[in-house]
N, C-alpha and C. Protein backbone atom coordinates (compact mmCIF):
# COMPACT_ATOMS: atom_id res chain seq x y z
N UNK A 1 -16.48 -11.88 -2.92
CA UNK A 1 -15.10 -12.26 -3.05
C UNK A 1 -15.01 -13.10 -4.31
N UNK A 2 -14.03 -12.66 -5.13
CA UNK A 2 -14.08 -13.39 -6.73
C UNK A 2 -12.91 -14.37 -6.20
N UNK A 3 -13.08 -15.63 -7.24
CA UNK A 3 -11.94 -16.95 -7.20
C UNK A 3 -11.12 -17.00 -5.96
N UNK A 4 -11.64 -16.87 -5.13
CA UNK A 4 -11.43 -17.54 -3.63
C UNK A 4 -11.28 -19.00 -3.87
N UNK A 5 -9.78 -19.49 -3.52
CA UNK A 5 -9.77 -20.99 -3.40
C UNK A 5 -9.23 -21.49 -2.09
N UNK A 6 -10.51 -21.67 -1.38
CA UNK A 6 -10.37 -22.55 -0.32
C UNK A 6 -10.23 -23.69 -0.30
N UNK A 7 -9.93 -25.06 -0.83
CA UNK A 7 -9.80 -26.22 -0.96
C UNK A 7 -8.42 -26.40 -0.99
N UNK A 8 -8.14 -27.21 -0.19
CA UNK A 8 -6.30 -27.56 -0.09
C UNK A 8 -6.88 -29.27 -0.75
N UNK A 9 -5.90 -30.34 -0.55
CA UNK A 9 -6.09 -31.12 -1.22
C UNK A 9 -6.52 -32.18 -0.42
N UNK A 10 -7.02 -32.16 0.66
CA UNK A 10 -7.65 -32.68 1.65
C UNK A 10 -9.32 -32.57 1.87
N UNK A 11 -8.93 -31.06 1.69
CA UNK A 11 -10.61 -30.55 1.42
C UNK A 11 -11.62 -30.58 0.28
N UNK A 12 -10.58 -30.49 -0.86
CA UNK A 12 -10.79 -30.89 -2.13
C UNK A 12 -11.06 -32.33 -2.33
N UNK A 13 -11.06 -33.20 -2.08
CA UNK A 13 -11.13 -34.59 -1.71
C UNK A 13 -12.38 -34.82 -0.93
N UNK A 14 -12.54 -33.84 0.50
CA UNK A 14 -13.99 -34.43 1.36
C UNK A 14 -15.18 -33.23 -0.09
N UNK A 15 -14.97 -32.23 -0.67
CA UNK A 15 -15.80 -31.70 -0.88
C UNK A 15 -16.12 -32.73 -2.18
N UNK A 16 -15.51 -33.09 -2.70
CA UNK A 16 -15.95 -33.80 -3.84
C UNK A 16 -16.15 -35.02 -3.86
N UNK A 17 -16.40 -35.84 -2.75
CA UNK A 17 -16.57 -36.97 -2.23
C UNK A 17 -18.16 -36.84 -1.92
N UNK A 18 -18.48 -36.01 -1.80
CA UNK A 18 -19.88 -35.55 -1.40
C UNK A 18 -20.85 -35.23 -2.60
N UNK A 19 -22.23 -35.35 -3.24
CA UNK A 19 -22.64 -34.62 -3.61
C UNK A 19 -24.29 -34.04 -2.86
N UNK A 20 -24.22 -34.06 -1.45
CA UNK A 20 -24.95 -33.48 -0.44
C UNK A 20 -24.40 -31.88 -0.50
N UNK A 21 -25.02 -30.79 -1.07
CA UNK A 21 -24.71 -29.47 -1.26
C UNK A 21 -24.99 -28.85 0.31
N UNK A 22 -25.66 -29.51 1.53
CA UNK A 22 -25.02 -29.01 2.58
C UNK A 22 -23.86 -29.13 2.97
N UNK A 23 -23.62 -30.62 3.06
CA UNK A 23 -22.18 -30.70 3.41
C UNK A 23 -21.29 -30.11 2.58
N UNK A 24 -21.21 -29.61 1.49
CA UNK A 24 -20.14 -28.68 0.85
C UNK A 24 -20.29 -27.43 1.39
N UNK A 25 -21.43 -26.87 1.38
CA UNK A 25 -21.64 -25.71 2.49
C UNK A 25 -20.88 -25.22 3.43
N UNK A 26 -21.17 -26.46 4.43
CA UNK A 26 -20.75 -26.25 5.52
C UNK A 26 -19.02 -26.90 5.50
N UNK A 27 -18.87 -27.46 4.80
CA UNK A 27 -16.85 -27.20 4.03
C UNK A 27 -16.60 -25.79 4.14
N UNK A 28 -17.62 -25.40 2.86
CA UNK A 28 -16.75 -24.18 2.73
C UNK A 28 -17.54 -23.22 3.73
N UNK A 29 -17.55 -22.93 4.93
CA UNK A 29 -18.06 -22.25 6.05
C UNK A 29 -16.90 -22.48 6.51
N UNK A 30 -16.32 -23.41 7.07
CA UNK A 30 -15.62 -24.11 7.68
C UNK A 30 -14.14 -23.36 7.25
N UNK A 31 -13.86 -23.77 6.20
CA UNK A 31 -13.03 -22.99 5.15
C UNK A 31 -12.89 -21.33 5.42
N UNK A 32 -13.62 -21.07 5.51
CA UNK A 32 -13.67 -19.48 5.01
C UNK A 32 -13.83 -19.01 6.70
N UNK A 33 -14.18 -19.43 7.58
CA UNK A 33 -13.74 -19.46 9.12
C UNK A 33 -12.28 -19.34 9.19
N UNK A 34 -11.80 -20.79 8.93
CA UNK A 34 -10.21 -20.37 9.54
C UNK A 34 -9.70 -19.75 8.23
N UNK A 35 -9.61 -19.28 7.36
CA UNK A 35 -9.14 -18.56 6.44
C UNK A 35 -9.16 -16.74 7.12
N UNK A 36 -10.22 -16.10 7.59
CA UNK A 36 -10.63 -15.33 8.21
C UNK A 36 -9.87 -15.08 9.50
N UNK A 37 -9.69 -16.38 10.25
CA UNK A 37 -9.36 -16.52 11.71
C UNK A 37 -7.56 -16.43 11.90
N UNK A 38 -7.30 -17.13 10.68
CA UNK A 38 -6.03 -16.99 9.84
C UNK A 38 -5.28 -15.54 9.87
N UNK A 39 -5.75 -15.03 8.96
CA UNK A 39 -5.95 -13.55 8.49
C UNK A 39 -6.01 -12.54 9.85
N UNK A 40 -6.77 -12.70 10.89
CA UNK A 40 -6.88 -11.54 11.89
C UNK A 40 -5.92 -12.10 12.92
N UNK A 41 -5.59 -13.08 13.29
CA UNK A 41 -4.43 -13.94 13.62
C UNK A 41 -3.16 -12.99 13.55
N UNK A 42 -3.04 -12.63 12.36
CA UNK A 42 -1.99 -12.17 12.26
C UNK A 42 -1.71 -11.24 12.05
N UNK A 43 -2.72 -10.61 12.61
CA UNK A 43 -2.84 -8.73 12.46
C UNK A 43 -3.20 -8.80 14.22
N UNK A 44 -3.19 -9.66 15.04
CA UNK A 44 -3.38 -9.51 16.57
C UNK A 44 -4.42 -9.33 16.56
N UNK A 45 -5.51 -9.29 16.38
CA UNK A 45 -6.63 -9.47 16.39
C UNK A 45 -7.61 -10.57 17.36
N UNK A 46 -8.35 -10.45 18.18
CA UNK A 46 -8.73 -11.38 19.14
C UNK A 46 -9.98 -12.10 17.77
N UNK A 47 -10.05 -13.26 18.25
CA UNK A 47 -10.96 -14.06 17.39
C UNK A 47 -11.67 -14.86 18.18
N UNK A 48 -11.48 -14.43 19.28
CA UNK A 48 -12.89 -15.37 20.19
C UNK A 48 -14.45 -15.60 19.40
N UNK A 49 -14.60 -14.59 18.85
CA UNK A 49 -16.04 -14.06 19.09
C UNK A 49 -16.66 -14.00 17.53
N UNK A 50 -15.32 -14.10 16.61
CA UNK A 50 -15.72 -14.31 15.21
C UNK A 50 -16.80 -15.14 14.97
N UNK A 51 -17.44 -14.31 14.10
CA UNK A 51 -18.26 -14.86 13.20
C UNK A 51 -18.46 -14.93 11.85
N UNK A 52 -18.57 -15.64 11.09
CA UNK A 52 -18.05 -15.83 9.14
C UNK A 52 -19.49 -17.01 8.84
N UNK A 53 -20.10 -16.28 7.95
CA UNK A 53 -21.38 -16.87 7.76
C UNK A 53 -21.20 -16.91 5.86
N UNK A 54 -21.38 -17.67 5.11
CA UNK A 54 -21.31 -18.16 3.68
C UNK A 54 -22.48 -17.63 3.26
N UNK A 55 -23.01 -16.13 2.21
CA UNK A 55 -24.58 -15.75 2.24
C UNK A 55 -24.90 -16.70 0.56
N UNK A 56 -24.09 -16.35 -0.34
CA UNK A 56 -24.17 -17.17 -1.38
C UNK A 56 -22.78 -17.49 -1.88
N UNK A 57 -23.46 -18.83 -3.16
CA UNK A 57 -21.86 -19.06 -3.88
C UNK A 57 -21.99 -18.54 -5.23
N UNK A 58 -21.92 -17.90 -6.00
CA UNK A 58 -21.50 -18.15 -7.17
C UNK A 58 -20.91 -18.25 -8.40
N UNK A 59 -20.38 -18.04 -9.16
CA UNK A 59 -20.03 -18.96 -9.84
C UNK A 59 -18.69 -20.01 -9.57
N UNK A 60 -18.50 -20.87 -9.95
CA UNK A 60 -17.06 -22.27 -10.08
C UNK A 60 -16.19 -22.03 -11.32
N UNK A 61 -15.41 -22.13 -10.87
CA UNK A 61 -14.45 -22.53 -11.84
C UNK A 61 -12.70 -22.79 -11.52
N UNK A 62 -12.24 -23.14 -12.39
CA UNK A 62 -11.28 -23.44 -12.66
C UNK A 62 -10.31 -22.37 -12.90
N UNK A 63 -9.17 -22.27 -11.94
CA UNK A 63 -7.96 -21.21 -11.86
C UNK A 63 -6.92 -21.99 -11.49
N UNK A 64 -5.91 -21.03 -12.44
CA UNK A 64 -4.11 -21.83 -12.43
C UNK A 64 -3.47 -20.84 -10.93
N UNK A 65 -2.82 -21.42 -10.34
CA UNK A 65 -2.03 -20.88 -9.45
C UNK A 65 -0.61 -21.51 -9.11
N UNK A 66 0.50 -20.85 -9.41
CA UNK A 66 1.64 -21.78 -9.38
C UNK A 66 1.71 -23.01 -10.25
N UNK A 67 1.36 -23.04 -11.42
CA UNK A 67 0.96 -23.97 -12.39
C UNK A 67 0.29 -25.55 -12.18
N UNK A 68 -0.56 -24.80 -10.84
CA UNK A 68 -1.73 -25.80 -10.63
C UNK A 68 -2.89 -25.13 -10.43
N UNK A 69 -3.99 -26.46 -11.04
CA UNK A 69 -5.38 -26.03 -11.26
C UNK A 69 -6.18 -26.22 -9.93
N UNK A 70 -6.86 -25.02 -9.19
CA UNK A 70 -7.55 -25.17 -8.29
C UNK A 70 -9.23 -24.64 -8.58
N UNK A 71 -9.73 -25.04 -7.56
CA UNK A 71 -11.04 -25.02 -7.91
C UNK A 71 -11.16 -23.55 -7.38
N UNK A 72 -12.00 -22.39 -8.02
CA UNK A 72 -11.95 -20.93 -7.43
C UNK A 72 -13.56 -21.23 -6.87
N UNK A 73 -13.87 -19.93 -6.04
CA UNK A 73 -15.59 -19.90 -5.95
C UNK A 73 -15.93 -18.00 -5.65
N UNK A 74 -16.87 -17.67 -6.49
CA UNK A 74 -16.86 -16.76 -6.41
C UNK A 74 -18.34 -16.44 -5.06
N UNK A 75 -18.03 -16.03 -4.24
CA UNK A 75 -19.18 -15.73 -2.99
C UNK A 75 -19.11 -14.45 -2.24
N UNK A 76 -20.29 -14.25 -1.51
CA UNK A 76 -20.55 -12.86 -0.89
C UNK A 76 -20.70 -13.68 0.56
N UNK A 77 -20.45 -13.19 1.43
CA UNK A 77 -20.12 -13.96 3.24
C UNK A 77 -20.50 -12.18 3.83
N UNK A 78 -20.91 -12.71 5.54
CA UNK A 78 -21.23 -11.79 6.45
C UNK A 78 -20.12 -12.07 7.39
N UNK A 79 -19.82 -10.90 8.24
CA UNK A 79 -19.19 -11.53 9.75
C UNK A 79 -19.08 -10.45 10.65
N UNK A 80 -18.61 -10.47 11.90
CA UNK A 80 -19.03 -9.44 12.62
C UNK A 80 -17.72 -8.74 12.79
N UNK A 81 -16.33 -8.65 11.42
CA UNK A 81 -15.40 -8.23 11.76
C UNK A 81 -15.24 -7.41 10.42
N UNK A 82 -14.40 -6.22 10.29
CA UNK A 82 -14.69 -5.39 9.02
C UNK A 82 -13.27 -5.75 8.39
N UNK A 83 -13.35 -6.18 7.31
CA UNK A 83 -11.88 -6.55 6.65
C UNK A 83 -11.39 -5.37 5.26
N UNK A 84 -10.36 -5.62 5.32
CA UNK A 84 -10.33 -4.77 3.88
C UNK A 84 -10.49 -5.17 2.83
N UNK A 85 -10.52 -4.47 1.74
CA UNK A 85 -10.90 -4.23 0.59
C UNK A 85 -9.97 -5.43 -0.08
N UNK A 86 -8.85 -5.73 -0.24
CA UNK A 86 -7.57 -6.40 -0.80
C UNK A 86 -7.00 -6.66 0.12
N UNK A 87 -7.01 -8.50 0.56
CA UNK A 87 -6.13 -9.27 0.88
C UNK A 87 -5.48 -10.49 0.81
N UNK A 88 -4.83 -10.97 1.29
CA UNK A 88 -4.45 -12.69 1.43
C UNK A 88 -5.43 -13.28 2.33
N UNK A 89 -6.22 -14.09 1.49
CA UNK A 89 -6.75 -15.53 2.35
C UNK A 89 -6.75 -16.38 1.70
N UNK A 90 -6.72 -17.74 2.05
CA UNK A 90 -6.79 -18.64 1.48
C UNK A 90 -5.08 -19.22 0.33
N UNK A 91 -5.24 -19.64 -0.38
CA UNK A 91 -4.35 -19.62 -1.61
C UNK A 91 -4.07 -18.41 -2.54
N UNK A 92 -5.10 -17.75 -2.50
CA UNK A 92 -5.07 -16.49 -3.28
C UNK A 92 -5.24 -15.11 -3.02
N UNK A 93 -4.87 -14.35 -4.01
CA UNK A 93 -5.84 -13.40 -3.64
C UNK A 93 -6.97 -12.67 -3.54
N UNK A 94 -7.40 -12.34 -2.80
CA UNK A 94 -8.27 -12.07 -3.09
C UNK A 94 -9.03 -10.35 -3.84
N UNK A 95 -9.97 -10.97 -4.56
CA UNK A 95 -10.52 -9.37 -4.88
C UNK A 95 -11.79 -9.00 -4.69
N UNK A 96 -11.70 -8.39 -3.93
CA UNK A 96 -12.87 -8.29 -3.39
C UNK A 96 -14.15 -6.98 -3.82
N UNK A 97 -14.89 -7.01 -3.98
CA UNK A 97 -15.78 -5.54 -4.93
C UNK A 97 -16.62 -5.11 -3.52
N UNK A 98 -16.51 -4.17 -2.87
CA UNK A 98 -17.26 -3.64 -1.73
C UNK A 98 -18.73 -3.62 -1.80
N UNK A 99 -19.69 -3.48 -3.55
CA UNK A 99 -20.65 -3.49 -3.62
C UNK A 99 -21.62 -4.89 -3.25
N UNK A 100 -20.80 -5.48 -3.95
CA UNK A 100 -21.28 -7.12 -3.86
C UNK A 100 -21.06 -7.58 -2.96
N UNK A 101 -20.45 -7.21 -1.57
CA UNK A 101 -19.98 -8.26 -0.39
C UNK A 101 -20.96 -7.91 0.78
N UNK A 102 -21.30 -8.51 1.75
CA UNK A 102 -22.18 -8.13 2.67
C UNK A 102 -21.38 -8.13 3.93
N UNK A 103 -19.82 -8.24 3.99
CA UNK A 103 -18.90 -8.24 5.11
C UNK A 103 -19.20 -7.24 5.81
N UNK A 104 -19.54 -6.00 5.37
CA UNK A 104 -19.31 -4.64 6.41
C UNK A 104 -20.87 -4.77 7.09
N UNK A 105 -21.34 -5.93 6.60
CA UNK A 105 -22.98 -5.74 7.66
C UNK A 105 -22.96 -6.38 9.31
N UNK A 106 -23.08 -5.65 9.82
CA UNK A 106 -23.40 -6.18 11.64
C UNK A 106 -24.28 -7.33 11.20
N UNK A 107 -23.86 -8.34 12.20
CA UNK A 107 -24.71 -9.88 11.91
C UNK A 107 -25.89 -9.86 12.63
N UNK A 108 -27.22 -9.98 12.50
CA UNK A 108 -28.18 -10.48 12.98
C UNK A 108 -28.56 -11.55 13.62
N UNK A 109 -28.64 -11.61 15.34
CA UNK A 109 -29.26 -13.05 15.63
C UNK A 109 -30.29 -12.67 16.43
């Protein structure tokens, strides 16, 4: 998922209050949960059972949206629900490249 901005200005605040790279982690886990939970929410979708796992981050940067600067993150995530290709989560949109994402993988425990 390219420039995904999960940070509202609350979250943006605990994530950068931190420089423990678990606890940002597990922010943006956290994040990208109800963003997800959000999203199938409103397609009726039962979400008991979701699962949204963060596999990597990378790269940061800086994106304008509504002529404010938010922090983007570009990452690949697992979960046990198949989403599409192009949608709304978060603040943005998202774009998502099918090669690079590991969403369509059944989760392992």
């Amino acid at each position: 998922m390219y420039k995904w901005l999960p940070l509202n200005k609350d979250n943006f605040s605990l994530y950068n209050e931190t420089n423990d790279l678990l606890k940002r982690v597990e922010l943006l886990n956290k994040c990208l949960h109800g963003h997800v939970m959000s999203f199938l929410n409103t397609t009726g979708i039962n979400t008991k059972q979701l699962h949204v796992y963060l596999r990597s981050i990378g790269k940061e940067e800086w994106v304008k949206l509504h002529d404010e600067k938010m922090h983007a993150f570009d990452v690949t995530f697992m979960s046990n629900v198949k989403l599409p290709g192009k949608d709304r989560t978060g603040r943005g949109l998202l774009d998502m490249d099918m090669e690079k994402l590991y969403f369509m993988m059944p989760l392992k425990r």
